[in-house]
Protein backbone atom coordinates (compact mmCIF):
# COMPACT_ATOMS: atom_id res chain seq x y z
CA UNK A 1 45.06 -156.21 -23.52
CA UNK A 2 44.92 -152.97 -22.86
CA UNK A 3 47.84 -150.54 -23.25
CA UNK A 4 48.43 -147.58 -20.91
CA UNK A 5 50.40 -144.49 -22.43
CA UNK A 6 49.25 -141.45 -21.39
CA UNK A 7 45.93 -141.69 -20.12
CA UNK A 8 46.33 -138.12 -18.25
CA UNK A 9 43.38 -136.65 -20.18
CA UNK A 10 40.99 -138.70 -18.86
CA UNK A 11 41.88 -136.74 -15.64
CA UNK A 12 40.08 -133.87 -16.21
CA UNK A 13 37.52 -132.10 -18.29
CA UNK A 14 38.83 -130.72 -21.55
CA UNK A 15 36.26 -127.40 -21.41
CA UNK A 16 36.92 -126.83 -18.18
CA UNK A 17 40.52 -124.98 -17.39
CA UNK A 18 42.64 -125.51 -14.16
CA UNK A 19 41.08 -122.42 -13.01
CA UNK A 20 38.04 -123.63 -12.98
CA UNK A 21 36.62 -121.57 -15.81
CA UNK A 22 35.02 -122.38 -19.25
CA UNK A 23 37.27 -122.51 -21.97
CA UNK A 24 35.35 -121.85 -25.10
CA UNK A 25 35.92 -124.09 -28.01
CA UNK A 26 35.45 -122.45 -31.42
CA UNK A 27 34.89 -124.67 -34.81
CA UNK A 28 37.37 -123.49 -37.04
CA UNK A 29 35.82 -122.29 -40.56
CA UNK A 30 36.18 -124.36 -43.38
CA UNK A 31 38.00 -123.49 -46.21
CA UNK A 32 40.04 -124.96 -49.06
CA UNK A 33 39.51 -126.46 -53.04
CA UNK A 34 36.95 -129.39 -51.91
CA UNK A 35 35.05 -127.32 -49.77
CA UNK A 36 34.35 -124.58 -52.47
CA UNK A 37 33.71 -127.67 -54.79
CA UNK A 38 30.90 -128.84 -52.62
CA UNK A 39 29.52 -124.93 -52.36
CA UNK A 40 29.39 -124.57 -55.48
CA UNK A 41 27.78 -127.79 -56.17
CA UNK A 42 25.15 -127.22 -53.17
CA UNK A 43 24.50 -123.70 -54.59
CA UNK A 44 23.63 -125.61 -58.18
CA UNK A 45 21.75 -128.55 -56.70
CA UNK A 46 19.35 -125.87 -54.88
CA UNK A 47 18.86 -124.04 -57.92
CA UNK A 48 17.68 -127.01 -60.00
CA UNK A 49 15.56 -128.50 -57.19
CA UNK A 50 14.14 -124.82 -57.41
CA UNK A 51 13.40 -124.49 -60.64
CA UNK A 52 12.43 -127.81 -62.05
CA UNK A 53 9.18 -127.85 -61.41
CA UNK A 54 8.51 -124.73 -63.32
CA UNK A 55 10.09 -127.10 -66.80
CA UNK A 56 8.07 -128.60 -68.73
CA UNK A 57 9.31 -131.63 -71.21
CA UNK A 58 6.72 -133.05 -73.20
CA UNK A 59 3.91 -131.64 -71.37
CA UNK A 60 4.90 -133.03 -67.97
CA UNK A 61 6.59 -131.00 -65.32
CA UNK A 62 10.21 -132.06 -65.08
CA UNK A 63 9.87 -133.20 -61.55
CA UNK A 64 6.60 -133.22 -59.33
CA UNK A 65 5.42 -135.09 -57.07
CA UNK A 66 1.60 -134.44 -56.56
CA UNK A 67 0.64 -137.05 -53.41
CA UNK A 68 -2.82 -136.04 -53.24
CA UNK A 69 -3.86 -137.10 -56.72
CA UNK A 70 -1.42 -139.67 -56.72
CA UNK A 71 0.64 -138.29 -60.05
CA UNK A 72 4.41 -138.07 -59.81
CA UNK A 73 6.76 -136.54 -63.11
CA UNK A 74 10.40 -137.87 -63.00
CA UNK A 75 12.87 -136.31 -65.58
CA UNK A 76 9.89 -135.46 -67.81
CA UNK A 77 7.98 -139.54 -67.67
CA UNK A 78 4.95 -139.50 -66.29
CA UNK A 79 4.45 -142.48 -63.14
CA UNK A 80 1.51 -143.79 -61.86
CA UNK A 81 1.36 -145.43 -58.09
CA UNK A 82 1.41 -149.12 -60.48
CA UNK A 83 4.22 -147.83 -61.65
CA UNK A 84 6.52 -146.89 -58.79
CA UNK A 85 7.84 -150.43 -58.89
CA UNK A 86 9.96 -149.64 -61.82
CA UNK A 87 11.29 -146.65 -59.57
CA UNK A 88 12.16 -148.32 -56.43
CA UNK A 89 13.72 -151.18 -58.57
CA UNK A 90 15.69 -148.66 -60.58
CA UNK A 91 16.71 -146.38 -57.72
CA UNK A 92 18.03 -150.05 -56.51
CA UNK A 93 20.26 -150.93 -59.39
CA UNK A 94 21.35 -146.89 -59.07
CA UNK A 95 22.47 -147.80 -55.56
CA UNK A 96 23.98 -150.94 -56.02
CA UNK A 97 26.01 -150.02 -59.19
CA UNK A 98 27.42 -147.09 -57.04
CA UNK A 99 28.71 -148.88 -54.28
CA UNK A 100 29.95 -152.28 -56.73
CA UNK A 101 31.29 -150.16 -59.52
């Protein structure tokens, strides 16, 4: 069932004017209190990805994940490649509990 109202656009290409010459689309900029939320919160996340390396908790590097010699430092624990179970099964219950809760 298919309803026809006006269907007129499907006439005719919408960058292309009756001329016959381009008409330029332009993204409008975004602005407003979410967006500058989510800049801010970018801005913050790229800092910390930055610098946590560099912190050290307990000896281990806050976050590093060394592939080569197979070490990897979450929040400060150190895992072993044995041990990346207990990751994937916790990044699991992370996901779930999200989307559920």
């Amino acid at each position: 069932m298919s309803s026809f109202k006006d269907e007129s656009f499907r006439d005719s290409i919408a960058t292309i004017t009756t001329e016959g010459k381009r008409n330029f689309i332009y993204p409008k900029k975004p602005s407003g209190k979410y967006y500058q939320k989510r800049k801010i919160l970018s801005y913050i996340l790229l800092v910390f990805l930055l610098t946590a390396p560099f912190i050290k908790v307990n000896g281990n590097q806050f976050l590093m994940f060394n592939v080569l010699e197979r070490r990897f430092s979450i929040f400060g624990f150190p895992f072993w490649p044995q041990d990346f179970y207990l990751f994937v099964m916790s990044m699991i219950v992370g996901v779930v509990g999200l989307t559920l809760f």
